[in-house]
N, C-alpha and C. Protein backbone atom coordinates (compact mmCIF):
# COMPACT_ATOMS: atom_id res chain seq x y z
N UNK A 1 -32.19 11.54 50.36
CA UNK A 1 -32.63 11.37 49.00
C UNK A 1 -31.41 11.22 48.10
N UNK A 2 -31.50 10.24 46.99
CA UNK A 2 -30.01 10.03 46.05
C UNK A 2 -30.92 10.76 45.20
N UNK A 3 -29.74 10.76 44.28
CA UNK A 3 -29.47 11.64 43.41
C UNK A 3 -29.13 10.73 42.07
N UNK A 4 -30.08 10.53 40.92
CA UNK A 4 -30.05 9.86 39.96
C UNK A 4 -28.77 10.35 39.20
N UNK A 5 -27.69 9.82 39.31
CA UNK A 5 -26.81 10.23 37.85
C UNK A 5 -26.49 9.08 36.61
N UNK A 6 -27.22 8.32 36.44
CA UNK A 6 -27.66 7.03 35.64
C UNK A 6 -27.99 8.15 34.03
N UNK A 7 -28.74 9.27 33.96
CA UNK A 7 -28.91 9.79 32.67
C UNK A 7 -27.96 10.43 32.41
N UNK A 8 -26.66 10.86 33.53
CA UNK A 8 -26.46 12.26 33.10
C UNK A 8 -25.13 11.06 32.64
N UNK A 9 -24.61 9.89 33.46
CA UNK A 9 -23.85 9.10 32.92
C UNK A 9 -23.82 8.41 31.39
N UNK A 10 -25.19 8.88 31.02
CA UNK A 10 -25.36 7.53 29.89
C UNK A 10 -25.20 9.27 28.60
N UNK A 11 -25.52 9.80 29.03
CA UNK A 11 -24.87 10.74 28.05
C UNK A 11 -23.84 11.55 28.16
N UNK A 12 -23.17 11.22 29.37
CA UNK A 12 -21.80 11.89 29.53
C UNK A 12 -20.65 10.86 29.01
N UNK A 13 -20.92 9.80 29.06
CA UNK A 13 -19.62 8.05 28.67
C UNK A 13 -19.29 8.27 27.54
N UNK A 14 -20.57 8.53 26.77
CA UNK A 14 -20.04 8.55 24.77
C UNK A 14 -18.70 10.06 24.62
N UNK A 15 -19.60 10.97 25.17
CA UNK A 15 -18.55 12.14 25.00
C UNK A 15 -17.61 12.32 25.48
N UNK A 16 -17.57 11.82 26.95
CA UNK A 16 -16.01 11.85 27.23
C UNK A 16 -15.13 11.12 26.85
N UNK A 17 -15.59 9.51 26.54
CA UNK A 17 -14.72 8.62 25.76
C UNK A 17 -14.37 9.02 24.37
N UNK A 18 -15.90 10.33 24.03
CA UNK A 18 -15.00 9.76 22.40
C UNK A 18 -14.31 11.42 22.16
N UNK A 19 -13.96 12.11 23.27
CA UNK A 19 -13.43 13.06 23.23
C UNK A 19 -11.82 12.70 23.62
N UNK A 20 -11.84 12.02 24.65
CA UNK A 20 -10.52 11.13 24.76
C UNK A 20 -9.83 10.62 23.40
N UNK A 21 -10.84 9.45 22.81
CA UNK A 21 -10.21 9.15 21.23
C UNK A 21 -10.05 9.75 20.52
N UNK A 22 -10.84 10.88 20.51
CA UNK A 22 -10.59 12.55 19.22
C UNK A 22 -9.07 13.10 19.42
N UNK A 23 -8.96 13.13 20.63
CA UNK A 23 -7.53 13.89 20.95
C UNK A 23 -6.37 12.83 20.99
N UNK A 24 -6.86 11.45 20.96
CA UNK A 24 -5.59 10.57 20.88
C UNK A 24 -5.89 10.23 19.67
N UNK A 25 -6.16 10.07 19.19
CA UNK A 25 -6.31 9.85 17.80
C UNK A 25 -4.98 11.30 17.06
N UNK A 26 -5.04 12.60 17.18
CA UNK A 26 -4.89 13.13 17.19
C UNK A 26 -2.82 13.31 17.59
N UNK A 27 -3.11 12.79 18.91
CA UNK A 27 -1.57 12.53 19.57
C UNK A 27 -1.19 11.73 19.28
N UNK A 28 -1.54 10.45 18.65
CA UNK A 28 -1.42 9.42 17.97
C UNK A 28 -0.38 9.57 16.46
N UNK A 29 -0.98 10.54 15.42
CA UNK A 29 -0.70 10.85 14.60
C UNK A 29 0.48 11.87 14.73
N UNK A 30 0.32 12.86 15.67
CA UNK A 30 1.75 13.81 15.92
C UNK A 30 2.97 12.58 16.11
N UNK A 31 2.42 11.84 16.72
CA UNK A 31 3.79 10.78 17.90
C UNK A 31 4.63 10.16 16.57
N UNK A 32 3.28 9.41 15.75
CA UNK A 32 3.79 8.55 14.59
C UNK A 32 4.47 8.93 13.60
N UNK A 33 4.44 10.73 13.30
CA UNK A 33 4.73 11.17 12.57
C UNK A 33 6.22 11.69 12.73
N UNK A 34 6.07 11.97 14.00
CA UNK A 34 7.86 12.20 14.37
C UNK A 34 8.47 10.75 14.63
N UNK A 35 7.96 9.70 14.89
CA UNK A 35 8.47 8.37 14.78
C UNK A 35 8.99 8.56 13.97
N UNK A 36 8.60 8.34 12.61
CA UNK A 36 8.69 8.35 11.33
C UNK A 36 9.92 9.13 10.62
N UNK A 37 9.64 10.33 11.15
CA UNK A 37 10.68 11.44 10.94
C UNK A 37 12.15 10.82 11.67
N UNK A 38 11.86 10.68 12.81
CA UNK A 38 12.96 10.45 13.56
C UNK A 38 13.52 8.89 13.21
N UNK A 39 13.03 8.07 12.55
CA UNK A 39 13.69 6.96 11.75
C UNK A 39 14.41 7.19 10.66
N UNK A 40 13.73 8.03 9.81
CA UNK A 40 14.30 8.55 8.59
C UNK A 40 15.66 9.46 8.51
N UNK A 41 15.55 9.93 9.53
CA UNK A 41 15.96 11.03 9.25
C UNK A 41 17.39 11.33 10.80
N UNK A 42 17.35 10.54 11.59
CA UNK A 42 18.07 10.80 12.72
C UNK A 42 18.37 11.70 13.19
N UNK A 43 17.45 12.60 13.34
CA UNK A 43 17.82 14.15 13.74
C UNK A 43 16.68 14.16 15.31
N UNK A 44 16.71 13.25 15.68
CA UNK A 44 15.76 13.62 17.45
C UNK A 44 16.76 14.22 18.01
N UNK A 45 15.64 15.12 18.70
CA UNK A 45 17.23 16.50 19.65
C UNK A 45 17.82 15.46 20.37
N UNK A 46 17.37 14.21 21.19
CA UNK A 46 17.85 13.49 22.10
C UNK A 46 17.22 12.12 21.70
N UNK A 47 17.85 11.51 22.61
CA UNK A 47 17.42 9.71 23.19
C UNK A 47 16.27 9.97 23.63
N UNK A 48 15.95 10.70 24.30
CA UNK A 48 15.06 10.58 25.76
C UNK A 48 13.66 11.39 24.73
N UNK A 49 14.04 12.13 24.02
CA UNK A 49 12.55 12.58 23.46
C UNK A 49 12.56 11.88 22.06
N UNK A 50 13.23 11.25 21.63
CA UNK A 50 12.48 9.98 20.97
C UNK A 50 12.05 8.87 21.33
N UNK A 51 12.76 8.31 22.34
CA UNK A 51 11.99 7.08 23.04
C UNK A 51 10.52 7.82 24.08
N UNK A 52 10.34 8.61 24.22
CA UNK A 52 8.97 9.21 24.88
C UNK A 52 8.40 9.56 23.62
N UNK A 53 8.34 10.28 23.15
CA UNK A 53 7.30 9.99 21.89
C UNK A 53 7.06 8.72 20.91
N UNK A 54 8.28 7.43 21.50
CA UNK A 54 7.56 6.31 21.13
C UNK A 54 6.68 5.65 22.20
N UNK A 55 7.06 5.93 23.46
CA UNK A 55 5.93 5.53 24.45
C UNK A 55 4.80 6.52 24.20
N UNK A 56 4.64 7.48 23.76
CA UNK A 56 3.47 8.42 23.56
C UNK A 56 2.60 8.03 22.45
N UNK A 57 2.88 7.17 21.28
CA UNK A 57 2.62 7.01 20.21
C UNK A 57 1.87 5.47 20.93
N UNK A 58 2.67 4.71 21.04
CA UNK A 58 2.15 3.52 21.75
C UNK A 58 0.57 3.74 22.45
N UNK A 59 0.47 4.78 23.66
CA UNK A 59 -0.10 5.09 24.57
C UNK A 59 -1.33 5.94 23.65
N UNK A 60 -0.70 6.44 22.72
CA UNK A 60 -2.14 6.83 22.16
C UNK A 60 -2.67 5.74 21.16
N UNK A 61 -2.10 4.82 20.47
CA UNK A 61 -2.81 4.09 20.17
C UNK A 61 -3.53 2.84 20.91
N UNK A 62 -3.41 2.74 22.40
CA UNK A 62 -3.55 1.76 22.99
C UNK A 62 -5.19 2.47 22.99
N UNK A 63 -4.87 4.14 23.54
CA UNK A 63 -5.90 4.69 24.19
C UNK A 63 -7.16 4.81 23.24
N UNK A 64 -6.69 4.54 21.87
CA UNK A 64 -8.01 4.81 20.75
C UNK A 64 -8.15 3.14 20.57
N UNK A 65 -7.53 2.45 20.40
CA UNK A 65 -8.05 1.01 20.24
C UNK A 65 -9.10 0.43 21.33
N UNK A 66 -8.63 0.66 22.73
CA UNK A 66 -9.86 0.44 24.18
C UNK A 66 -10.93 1.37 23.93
N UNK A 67 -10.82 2.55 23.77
CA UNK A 67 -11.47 3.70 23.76
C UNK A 67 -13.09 3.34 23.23
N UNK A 68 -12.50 2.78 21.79
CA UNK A 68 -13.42 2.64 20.91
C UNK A 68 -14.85 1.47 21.12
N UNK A 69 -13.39 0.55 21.32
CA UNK A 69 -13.92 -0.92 22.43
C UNK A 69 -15.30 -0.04 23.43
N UNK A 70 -14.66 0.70 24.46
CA UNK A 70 -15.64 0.62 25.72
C UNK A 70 -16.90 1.71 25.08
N UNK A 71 -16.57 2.54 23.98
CA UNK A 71 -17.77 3.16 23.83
C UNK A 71 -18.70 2.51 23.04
N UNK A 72 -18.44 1.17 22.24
CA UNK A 72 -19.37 0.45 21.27
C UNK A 72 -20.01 -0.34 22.75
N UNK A 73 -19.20 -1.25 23.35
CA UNK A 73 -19.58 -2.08 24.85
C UNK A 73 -20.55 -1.18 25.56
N UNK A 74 -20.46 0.28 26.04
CA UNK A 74 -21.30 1.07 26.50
C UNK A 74 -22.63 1.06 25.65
N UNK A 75 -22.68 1.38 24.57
CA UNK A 75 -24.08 2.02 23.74
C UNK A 75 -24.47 0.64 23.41
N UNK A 76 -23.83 -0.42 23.46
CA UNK A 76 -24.46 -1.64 23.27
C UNK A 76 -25.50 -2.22 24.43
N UNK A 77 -24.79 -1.99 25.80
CA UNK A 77 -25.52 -2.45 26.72
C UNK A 77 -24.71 -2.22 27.78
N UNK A 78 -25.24 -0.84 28.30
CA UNK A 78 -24.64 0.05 29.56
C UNK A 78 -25.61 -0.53 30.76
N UNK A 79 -26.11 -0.40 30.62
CA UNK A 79 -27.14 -1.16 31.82
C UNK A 79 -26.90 -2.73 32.28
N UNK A 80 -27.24 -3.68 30.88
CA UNK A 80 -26.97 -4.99 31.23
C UNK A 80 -26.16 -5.93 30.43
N UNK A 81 -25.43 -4.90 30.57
CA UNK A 81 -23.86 -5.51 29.91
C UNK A 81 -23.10 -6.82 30.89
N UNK A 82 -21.69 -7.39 30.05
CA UNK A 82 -21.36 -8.13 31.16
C UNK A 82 -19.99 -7.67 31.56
N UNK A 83 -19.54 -8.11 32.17
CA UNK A 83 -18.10 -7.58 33.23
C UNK A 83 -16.96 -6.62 32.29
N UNK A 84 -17.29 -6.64 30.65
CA UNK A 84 -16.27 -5.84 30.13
C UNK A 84 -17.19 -4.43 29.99
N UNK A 85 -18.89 -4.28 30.40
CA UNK A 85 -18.99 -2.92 30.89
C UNK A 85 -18.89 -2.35 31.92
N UNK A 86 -18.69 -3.34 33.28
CA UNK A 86 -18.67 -2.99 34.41
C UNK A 86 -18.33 -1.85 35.45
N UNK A 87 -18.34 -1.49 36.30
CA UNK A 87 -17.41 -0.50 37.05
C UNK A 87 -16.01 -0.89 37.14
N UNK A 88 -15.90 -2.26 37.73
CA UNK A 88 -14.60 -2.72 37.48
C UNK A 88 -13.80 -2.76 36.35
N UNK A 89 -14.38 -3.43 35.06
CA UNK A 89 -13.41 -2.63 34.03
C UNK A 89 -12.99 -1.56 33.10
N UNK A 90 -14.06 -0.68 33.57
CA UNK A 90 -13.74 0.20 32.67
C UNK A 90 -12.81 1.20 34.12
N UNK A 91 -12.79 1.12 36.18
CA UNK A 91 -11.91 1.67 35.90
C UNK A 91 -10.41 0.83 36.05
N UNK A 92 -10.42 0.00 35.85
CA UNK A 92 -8.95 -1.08 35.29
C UNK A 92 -8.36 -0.59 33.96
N UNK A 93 -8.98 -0.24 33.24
CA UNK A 93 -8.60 0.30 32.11
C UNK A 93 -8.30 1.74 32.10
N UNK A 94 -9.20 2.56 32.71
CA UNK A 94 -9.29 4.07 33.08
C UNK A 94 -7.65 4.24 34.00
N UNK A 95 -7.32 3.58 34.70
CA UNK A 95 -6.35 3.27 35.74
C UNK A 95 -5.09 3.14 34.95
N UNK A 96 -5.32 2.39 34.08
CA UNK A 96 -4.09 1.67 33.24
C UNK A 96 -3.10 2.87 32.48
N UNK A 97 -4.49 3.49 31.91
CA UNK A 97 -4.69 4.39 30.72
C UNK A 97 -4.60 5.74 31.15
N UNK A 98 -4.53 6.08 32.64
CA UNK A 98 -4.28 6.95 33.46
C UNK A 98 -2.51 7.15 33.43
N UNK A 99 -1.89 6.07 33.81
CA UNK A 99 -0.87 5.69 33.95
C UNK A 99 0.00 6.16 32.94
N UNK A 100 -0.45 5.45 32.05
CA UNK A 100 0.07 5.45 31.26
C UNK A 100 0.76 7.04 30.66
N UNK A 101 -0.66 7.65 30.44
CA UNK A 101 -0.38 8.79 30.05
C UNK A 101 0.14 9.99 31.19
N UNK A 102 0.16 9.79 32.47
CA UNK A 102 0.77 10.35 33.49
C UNK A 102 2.13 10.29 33.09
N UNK A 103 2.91 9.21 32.79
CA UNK A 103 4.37 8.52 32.40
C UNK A 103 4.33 9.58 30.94
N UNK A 104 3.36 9.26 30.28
CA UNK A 104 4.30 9.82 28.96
C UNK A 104 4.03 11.74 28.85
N UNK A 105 2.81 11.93 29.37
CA UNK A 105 3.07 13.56 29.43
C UNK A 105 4.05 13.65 30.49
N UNK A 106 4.17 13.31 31.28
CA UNK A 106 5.25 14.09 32.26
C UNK A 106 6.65 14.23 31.71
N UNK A 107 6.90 12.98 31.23
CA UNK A 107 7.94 12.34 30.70
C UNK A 107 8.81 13.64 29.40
N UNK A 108 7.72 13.51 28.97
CA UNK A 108 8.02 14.74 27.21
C UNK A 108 8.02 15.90 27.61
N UNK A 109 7.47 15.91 28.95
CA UNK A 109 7.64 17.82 29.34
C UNK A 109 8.96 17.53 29.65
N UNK A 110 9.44 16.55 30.43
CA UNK A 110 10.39 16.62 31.49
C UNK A 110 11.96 16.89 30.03
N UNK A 111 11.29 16.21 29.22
CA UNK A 111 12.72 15.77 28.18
C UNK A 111 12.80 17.22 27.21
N UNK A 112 11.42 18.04 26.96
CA UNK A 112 11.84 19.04 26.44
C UNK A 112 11.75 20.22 27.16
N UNK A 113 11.43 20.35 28.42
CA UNK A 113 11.92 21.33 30.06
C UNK A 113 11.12 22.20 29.94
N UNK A 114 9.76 21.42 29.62
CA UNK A 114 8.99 22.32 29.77
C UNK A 114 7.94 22.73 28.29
N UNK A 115 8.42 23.19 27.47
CA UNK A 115 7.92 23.30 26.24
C UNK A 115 8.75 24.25 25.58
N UNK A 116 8.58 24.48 24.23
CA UNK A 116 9.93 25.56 23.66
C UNK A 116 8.96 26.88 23.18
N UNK A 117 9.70 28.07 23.26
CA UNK A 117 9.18 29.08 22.12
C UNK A 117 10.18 28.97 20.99
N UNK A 118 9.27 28.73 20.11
CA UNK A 118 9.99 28.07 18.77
C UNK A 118 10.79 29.40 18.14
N UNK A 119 10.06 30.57 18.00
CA UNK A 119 10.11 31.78 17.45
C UNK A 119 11.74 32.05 18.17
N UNK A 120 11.72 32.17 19.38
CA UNK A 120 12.96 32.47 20.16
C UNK A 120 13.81 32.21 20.70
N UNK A 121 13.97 30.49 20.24
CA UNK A 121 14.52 29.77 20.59
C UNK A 121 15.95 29.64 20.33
N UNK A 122 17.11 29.69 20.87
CA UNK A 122 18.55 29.74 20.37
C UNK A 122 19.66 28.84 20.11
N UNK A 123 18.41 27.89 19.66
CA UNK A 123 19.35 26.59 18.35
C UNK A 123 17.90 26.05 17.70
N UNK A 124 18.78 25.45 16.78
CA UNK A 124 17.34 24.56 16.06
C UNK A 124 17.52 23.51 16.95
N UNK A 125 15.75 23.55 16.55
CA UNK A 125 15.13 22.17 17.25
C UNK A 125 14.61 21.63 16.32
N UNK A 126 14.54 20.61 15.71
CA UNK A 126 13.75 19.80 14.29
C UNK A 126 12.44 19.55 14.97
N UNK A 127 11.28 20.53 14.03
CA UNK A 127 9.55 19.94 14.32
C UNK A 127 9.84 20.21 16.14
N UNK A 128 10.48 21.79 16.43
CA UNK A 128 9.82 22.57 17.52
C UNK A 128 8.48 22.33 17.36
N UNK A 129 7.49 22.48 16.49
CA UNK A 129 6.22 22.92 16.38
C UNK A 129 5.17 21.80 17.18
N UNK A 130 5.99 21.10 16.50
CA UNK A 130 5.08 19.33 16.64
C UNK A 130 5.37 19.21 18.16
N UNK A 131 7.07 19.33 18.50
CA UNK A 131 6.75 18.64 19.61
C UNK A 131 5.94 19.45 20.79
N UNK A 132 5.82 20.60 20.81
CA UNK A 132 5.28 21.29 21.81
C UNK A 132 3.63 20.80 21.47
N UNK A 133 3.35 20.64 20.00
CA UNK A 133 2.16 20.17 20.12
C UNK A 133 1.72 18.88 20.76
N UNK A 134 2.86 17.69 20.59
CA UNK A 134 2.96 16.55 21.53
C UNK A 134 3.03 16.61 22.73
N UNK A 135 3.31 17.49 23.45
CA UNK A 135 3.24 17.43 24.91
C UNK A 135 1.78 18.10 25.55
N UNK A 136 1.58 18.99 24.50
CA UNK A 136 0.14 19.65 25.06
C UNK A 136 -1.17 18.56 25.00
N UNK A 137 -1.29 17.78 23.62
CA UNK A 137 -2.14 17.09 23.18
C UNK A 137 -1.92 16.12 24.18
N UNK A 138 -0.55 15.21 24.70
CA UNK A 138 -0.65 14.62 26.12
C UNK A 138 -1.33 15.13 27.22
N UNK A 139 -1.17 16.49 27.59
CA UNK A 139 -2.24 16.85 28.36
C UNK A 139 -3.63 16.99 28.64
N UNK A 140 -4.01 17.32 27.51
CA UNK A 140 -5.23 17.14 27.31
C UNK A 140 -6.04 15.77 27.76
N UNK A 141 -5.69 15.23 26.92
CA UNK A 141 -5.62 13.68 27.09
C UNK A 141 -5.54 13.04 28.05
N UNK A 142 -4.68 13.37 29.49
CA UNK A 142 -4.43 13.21 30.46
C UNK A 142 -5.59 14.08 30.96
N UNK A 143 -5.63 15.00 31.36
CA UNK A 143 -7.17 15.76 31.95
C UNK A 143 -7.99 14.65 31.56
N UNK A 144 -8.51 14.44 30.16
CA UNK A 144 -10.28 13.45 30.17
C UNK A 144 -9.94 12.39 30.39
N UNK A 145 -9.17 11.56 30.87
CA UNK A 145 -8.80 10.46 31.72
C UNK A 145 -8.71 10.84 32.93
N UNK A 146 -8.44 11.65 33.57
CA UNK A 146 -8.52 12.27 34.90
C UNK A 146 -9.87 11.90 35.16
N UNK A 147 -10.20 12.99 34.73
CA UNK A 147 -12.17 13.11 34.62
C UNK A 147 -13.04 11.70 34.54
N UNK A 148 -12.58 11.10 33.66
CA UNK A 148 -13.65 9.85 33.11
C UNK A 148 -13.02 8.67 34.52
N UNK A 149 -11.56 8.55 35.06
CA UNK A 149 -11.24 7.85 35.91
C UNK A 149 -12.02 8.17 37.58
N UNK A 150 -12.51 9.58 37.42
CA UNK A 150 -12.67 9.74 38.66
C UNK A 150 -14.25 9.98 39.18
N UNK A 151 -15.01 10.11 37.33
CA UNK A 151 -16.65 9.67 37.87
C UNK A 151 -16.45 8.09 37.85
N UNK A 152 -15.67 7.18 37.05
CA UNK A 152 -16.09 6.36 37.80
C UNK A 152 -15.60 5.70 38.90
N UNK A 153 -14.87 6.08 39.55
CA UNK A 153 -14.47 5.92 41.08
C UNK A 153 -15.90 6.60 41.81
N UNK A 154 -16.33 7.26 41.29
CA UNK A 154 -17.53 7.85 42.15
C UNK A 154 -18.79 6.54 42.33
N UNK A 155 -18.83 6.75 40.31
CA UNK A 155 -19.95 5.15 40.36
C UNK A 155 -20.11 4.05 40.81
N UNK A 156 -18.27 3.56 41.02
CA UNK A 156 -17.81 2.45 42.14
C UNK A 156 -17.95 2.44 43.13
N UNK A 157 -18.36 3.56 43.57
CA UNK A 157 -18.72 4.09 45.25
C UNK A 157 -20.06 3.55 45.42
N UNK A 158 -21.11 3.96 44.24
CA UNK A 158 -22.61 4.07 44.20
C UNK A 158 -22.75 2.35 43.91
N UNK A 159 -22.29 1.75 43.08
CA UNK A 159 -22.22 0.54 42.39
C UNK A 159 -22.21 -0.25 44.06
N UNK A 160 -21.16 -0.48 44.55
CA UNK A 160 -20.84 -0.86 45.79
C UNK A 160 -22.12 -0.77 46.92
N UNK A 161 -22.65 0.51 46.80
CA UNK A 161 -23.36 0.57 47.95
C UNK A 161 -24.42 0.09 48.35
N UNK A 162 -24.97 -0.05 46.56
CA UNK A 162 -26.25 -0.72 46.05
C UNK A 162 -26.17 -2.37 46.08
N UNK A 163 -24.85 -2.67 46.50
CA UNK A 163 -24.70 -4.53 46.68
C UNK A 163 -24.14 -5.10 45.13
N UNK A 164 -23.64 -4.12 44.33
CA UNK A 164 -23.45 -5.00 43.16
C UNK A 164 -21.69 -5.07 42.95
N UNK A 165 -21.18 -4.41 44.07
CA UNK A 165 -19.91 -4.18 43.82
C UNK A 165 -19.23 -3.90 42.50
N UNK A 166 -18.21 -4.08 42.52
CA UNK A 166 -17.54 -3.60 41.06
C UNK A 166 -17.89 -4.25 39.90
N UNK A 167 -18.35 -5.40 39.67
CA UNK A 167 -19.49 -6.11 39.10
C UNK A 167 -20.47 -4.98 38.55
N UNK A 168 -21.07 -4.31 39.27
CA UNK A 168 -21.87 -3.50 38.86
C UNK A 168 -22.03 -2.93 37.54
N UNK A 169 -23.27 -2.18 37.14
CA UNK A 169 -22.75 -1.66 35.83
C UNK A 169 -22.24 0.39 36.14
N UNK A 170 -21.94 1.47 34.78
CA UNK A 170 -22.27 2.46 35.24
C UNK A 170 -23.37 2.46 35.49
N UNK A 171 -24.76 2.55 34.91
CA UNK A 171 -25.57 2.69 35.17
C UNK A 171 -26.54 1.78 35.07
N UNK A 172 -27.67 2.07 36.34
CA UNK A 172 -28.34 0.92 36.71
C UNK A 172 -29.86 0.73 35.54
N UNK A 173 -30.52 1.36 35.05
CA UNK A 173 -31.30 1.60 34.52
C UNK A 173 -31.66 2.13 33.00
């Protein structure tokens, strides 16, 4: 006997996508804001954690511009949508967008070793605050891309089995 996950998909897509865009939206604005800072002002502790929080800034706005895309494409027509609702692209994009943010959280932990205690820290760091908040909010972010990449690797499984291959939609009904 299968196991219908066609409802639990059609109300799980909106929230995890638009929980993804809530929090990049979010990392978006930290990234841009130390951009900003760090143009003005030339005080980035390093090279390496200003050019990662410009790939982080990038990466979150890529992730709210698609984001938005696949959740209007979803509620428009999840069922009989055409190849930009598919299994195949949303996980091409999920994949991309995986990547992506794998590279830039790892990246910003790696450049500030981890994260700082600001309180006890024994030099200044300009916008300690922010950046520890930039690396966490990468995480996050990274988790519901985890998640959303790996039901639909599941659905690609189900999509496939049913003869519609990646073509397929998430859900059939």
């Amino acid at each position: 006997m299968m196991i219908d996950y066609d409802r639990h998909v059609r109300r799980g897509h909106p929230v995890v996508f638009g929980l993804i865009v809530f929090f990049a939206i979010i990392e978006g604005a930290i990234a841009s804001w130390l951009a900003a800072r760090y143009s003005s002002h030339h005080n980035f502790p390093s090279t390496a954690v200003r050019d990662r929080n410009g790939f982080l800034a990038f990466t979150s706005w890529w992730t709210v511009l698609f984001g938005i895309c696949y959740i209007g494409l979803f509620l428009h027509s999840a069922s009989t949508g055409s190849v930009l609702t598919s299994v195949g692209s949303h996980g091409l994009f999920l994949f991309v967008t995986w990547v992506f943010w794998t590279a830039g959280a790892a990246s910003i932990t790696a450049a500030l070793g981890g994260g700082n205690n600001c309180s006890k820290i024994g030099f200044t760091l300009a916008y300690c605050n922010q950046l520890n908040a930039l690396e966490g909010f990468a995480w996050v972010v990274w988790i519901f891309v985890t998640i959303a990449l790996l039901v639909v690797l599941l659905r690609g499984c189900a999509s496939t089995r049913r003869g519609d291959g990646l073509r397929g939609q998430l859900v059939t009904v």
